[in-house]
Protein backbone atom coordinates (compact mmCIF):
# COMPACT_ATOMS: atom_id res chain seq x y z
CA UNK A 1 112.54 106.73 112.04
CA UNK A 2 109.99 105.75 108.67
CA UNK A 3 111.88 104.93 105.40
CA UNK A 4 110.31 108.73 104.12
CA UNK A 5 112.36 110.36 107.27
CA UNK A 6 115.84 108.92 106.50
CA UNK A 7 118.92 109.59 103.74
CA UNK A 8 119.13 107.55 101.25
CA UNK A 9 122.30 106.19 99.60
CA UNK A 10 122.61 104.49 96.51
CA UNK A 11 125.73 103.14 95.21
CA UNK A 12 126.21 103.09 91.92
CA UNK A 13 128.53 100.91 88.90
CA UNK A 14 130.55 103.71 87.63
CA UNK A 15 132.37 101.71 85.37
CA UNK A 16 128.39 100.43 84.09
CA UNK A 17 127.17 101.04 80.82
CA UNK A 18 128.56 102.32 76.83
CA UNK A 19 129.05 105.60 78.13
CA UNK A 20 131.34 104.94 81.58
CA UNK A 21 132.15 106.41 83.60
CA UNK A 22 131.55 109.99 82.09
CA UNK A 23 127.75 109.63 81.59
CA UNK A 24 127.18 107.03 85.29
CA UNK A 25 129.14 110.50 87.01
CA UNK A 26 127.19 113.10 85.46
CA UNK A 27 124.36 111.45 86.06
CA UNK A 28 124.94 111.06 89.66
CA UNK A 29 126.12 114.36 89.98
CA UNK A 30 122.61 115.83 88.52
CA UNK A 31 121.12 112.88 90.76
CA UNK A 32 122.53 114.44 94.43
CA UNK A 33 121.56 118.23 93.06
CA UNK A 34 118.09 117.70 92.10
CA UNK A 35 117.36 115.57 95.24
CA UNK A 36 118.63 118.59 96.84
CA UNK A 37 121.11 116.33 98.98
CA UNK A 38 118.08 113.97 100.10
CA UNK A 39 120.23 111.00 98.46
CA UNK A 40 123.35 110.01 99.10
CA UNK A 41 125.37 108.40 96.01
CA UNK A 42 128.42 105.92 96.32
CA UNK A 43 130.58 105.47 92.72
CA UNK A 44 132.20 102.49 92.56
CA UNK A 45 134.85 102.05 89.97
CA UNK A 46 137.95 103.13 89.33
CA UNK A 47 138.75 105.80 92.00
CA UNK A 48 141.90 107.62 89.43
CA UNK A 49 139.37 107.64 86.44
CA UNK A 50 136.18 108.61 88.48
CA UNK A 51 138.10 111.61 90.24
CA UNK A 52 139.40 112.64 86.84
CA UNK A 53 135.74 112.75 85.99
CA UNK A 54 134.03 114.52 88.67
CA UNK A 55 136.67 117.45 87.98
CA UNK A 56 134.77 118.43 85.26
CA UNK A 57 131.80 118.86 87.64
CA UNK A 58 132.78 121.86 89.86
CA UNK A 59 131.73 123.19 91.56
CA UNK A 60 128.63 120.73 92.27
CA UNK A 61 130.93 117.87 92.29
CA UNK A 62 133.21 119.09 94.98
CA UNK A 63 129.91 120.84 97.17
CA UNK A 64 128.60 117.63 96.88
CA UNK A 65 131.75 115.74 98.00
CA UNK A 66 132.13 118.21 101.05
CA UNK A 67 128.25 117.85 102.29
CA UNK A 68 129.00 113.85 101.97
CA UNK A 69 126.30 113.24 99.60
CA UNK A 70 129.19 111.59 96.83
CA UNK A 71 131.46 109.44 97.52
CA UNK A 72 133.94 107.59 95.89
CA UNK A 73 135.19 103.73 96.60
CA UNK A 74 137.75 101.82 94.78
CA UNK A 75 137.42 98.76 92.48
CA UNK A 76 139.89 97.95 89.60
CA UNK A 77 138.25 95.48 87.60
CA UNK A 78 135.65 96.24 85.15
CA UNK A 79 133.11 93.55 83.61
CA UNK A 80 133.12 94.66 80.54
CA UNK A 81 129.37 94.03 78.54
CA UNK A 82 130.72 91.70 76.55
CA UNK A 83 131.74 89.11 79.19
CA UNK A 84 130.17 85.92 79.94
CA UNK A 85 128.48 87.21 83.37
CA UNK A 86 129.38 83.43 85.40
CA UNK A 87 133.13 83.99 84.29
CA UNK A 88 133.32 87.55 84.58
CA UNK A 89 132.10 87.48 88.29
CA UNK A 90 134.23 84.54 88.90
CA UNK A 91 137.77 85.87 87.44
CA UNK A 92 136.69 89.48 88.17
CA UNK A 93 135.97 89.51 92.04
CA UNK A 94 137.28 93.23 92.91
CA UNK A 95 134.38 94.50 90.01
CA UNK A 96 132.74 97.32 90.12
CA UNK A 97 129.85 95.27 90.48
CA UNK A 98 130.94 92.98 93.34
CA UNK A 99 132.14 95.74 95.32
CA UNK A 100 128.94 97.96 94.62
CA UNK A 101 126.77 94.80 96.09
CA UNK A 102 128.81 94.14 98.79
CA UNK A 103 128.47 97.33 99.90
CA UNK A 104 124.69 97.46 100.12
CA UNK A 105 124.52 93.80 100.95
CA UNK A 106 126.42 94.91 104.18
CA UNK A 107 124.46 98.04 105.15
CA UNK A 108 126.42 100.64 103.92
CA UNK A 109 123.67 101.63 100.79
CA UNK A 110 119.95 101.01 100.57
CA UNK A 111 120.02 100.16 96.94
CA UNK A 112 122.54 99.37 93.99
CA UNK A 113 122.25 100.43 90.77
CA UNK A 114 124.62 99.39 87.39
CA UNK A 115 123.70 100.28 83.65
CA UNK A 116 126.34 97.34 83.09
CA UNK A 117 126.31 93.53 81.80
CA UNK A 118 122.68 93.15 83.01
CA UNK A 119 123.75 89.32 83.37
CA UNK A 120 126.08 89.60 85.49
CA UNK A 121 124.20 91.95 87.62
CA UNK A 122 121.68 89.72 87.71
CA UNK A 123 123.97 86.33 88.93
CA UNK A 124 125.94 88.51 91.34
CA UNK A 125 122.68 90.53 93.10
CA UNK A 126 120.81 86.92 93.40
CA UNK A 127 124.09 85.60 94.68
CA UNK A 128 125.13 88.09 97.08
CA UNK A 129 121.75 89.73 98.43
CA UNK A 130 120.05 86.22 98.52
CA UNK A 131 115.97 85.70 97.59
CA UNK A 132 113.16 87.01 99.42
CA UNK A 133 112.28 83.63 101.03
CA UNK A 134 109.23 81.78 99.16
CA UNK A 135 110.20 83.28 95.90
CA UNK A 136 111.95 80.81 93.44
CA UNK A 137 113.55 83.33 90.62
CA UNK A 138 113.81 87.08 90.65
CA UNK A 139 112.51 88.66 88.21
CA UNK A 140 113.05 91.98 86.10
CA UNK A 141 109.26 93.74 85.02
CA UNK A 142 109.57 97.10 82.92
CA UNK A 143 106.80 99.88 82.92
CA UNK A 144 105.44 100.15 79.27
CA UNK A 145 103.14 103.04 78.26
CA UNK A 146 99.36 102.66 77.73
CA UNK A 147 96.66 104.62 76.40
CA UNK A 148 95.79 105.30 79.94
CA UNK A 149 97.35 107.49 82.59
CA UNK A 150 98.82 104.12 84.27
CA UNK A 151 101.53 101.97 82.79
CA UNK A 152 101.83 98.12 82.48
CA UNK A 153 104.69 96.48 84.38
CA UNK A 154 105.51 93.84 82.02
CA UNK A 155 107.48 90.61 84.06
CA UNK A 156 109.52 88.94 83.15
CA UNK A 157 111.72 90.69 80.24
CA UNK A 158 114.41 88.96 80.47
CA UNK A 159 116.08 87.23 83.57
CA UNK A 160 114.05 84.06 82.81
CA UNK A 161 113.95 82.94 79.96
CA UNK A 162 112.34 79.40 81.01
CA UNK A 163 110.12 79.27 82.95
CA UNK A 164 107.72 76.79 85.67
CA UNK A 165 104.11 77.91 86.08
CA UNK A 166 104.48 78.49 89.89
CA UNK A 167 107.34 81.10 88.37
CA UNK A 168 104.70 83.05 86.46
CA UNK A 169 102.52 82.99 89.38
CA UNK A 170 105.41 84.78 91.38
CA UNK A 171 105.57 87.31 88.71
CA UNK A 172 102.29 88.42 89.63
CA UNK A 173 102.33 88.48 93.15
CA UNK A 174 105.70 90.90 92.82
CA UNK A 175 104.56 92.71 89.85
CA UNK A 176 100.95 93.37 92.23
CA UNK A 177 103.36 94.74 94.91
CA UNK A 178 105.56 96.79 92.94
CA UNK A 179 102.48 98.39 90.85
CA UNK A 180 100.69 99.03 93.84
CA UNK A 181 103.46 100.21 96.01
CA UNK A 182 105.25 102.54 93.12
CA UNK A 183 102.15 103.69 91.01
CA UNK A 184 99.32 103.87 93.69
CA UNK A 185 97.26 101.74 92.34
CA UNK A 186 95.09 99.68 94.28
CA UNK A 187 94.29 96.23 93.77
CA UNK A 188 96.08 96.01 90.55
CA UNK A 189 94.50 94.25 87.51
CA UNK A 190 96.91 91.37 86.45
CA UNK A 191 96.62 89.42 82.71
CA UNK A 192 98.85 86.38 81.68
CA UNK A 193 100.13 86.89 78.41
CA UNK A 194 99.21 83.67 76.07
CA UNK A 195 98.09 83.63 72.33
CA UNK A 196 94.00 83.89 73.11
CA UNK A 197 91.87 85.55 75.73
CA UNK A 198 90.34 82.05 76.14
CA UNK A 199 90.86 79.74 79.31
CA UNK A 200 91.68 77.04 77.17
CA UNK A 201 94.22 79.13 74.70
CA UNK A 202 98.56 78.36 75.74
CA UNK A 203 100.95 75.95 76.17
CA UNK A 204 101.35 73.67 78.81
CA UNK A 205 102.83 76.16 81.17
CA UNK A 206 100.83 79.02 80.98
CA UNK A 207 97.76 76.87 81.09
CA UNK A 208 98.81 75.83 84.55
CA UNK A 209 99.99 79.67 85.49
CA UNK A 210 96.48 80.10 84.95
CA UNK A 211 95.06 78.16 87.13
CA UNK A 212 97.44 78.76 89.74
CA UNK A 213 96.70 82.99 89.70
CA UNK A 214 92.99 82.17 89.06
CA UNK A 215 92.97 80.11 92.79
CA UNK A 216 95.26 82.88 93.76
CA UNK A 217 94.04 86.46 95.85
CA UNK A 218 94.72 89.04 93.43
CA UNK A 219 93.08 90.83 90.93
CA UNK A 220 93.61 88.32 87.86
CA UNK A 221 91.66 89.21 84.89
CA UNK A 222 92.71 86.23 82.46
CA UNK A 223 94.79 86.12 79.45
CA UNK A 224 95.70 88.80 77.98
CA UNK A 225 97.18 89.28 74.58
CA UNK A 226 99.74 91.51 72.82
CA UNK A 227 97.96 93.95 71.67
CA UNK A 228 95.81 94.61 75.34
CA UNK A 229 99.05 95.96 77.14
CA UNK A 230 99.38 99.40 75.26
CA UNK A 231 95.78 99.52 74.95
CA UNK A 232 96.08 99.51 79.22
CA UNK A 233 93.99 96.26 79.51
CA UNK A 234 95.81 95.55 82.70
CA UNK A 235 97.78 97.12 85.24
CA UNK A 236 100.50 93.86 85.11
CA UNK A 237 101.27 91.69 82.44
CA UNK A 238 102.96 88.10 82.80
CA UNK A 239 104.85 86.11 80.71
CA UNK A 240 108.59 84.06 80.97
CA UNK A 241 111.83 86.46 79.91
CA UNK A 242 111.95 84.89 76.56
CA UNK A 243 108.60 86.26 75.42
CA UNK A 244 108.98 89.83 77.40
CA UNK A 245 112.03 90.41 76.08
CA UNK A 246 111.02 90.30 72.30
CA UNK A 247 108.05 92.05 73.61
CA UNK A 248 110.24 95.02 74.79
CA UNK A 249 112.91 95.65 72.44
CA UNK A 250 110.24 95.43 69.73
CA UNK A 251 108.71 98.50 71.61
CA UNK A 252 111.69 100.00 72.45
CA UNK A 253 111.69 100.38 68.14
CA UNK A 254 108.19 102.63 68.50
CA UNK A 255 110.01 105.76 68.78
CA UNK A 256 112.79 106.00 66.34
CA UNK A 257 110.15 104.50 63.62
CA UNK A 258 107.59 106.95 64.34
CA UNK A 259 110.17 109.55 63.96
CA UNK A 260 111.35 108.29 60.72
CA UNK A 261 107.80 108.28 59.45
CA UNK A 262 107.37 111.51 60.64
CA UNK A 263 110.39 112.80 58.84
CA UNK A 264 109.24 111.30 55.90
CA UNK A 265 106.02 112.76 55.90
CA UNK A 266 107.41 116.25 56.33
CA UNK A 267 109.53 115.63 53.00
CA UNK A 268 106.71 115.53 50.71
CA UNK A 269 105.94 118.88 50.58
CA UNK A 270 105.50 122.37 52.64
CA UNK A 271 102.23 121.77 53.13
CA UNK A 272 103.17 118.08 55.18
CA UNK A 273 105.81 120.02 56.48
CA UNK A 274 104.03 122.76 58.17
CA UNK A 275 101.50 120.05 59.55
CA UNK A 276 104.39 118.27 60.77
CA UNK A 277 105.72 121.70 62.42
CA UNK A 278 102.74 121.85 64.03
CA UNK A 279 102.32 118.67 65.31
CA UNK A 280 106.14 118.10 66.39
CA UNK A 281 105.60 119.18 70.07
CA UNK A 282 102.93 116.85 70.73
CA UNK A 283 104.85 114.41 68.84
CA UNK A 284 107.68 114.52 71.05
CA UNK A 285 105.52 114.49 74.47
CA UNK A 286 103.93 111.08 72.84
CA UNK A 287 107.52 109.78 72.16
CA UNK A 288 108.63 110.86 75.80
CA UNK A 289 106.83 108.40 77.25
CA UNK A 290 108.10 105.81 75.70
CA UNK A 291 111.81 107.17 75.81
CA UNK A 292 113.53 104.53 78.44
CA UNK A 293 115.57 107.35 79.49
CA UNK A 294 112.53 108.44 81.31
CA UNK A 295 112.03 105.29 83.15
CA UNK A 296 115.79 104.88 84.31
CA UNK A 297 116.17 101.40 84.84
CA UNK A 298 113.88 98.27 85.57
CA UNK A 299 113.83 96.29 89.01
CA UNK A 300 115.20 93.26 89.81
CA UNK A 301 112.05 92.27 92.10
CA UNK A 302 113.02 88.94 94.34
CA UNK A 303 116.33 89.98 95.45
CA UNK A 304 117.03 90.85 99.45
CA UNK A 305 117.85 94.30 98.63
CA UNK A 306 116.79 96.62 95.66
CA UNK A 307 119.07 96.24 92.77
CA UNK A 308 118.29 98.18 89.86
CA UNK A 309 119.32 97.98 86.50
CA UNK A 310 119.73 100.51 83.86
CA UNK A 311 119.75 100.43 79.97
CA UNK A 312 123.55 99.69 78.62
CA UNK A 313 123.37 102.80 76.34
CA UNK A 314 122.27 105.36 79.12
CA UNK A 315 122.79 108.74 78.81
CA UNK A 316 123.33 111.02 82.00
CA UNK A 317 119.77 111.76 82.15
CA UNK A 318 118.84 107.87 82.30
CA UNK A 319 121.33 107.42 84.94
CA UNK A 320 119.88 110.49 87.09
CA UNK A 321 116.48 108.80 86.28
CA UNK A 322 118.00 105.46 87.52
CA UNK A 323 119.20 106.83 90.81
CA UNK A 324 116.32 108.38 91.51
CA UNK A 325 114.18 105.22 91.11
CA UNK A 326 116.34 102.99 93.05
CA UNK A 327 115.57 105.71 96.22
CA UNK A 328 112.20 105.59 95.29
CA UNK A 329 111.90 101.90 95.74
CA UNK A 330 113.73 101.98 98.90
CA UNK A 331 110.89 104.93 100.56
CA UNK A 332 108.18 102.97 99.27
CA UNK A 333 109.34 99.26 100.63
CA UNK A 334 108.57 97.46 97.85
CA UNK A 335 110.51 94.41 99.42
CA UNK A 336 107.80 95.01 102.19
CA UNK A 337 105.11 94.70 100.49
CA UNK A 338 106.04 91.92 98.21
CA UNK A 339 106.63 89.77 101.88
CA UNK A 340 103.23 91.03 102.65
CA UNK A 341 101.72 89.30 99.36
CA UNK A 342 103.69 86.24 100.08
CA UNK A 343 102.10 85.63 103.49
CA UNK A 344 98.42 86.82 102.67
CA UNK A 345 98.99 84.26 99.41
CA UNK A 346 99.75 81.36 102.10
CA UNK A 347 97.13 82.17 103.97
CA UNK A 348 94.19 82.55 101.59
CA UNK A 349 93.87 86.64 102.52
CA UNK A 350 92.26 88.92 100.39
């Protein structure tokens, strides 16, 4: 049986994220209906608190529970966002979290998926699911929009915040796979972000990640900089945690100061106003795509399993979103593919 023939289950942090465990169950909920019960969704978490909440969701809730497609397994403690991740996992070991892995690090999900302390999802899926072998760090890439019809998986935003050349190069290689395997896009144009398009331009690290993705098989274009990634320059962009990060939430701003701009214009008079009126739908389709409700999560490319992981203020919709992409990663085999780039990259294939 092929990955597109089978169920898929994804267990999810219920206890994840600003909104838990109302918005992590209604998401799920909306999750299992619009898949039309082609996923399967675990909630890990408090059992009392989740049951409480998936009352207020029949009938779909209790369909869904009957047909098998949600299911509900114990965990009393709760890292809470503002723990130190290390500590958390250490003093915390019947988490939400913990469990959630274990279960799909033993075979009983395909993916795992938490809009929780994104640190200590990150320490606990390395540590429990283990590293694709030849890659050094995982690493988290989020799809930003372009002036294209493709978007730009930026890597890393924020799991490493130092970085080693040879970590860069990784970047690419995964990033490669994931576009590739998740977009459709072949042979996937990748650019390593420095502070000139010149070979020369960088610091000491990126002038070596250069080098090492020039000798490299795929489809590097060169450095890239800042303003080439909305543009849709490239199909991946590279650069350590500490840089993508910045890079991110400073987009992640876009939308909420377009729309106060927008407002603002519309204030000046009836005639702005009417334009505005006019122009609001198209407005909001623009700001859609940048919305990371849309997206659902980022993934945590590396890991020996897909572990996915959602924005700490998601609503339901961003946790549906979430779910969703977590199966899709699992039909597409993006783990697959990224082994596949690691071997051709030993052996000098195209």
């Amino acid at each position: 049986m092929s990955l597109k023939d089978k169920d898929i289950t994804i267990v999810v942090d219920a206890m994840g994220g600003d909104f838990a465990p109302g918005a992590v169950v209604q998401g799920a909920v909306e999750a299992v209906a619009e898949s039309r019960g082609r996923v399967s969704v675990i909630l890990v978490g408090r059992q009392a608190v989740i049951e409480s909440e998936l009352q207020k969701h029949s009938p779909a809730a209790a369909e869904a529970k009957i047909a098998g497609t949600l299911r509900v397994v114990n965990a009393d403690d709760v890292i809470e966002m503002h723990d130190a991740p290390n500590a958390a996992l250490k003093t915390k070991k019947n988490s939400s979290i913990a469990v959630g892995l274990a279960l799909h690090r033993d075979g009983k999900g395909d993916a795992f998926a938490s809009a929780g302390n994104t640190g200590a999802v990150l320490s606990a899926s390395t540590l429990m699911l283990g590293r694709i072998k030849g890659i050094g760090r995982p690493t988290i890439g989020a799809p930003l929009p372009t002036a294209t019809h493709s978007p730009c998986l930026l890597l890393d935003v924020g799991a490493n915040v130092d970085c080693r050349a040879r970590h860069l190069y990784e970047f690419g290689l995964m990033g490669s796979a994931y576009v590739a395997a998740m977009f459709g896009t072949r042979h996937p144009s990748v650019g390593l972000l420095s502070i000139g398009e010149e070979e020369t331009k960088g610091n000491e690290v990126t002038l070596e990640a250069f080098k090492l993705l020039k000798e490299s098989s795929l489809n590097f274009v060169g450095n890239i900089e800042g303003r080439d990634i909305l543009k849709g320059g490239v199909d991946v962009a590279v650069c350590d945690g500490f840089i993508g990060n910045i890079l991110l939430k400073f987009g992640e701003s876009i939308p909420s100061f377009l729309k106060a701009r927008f407002v603002r214009y519309a204030s000046r008079g009836p005639r702005e106003k009417l334009v505005a009126l006019l122009a609001r739908s198209a407005l909001r389709s623009v700001m859609q795509e940048m919305d990371y409700q849309e997206a659902g999560g980022v993934p945590l490319l590396g890991v020996n399993g897909v572990s996915v992981i959602g924005h700490g203020g998601s609503t339901p919709r961003a946790i549906k979103n979430m779910i969703l992409l977590a199966e899709k990663t699992v039909l597409q085999d993006v783990n697959g593919k990224i082994q596949d780039s690691l071997h051709r990259s030993r052996h000098g294939e195209e």
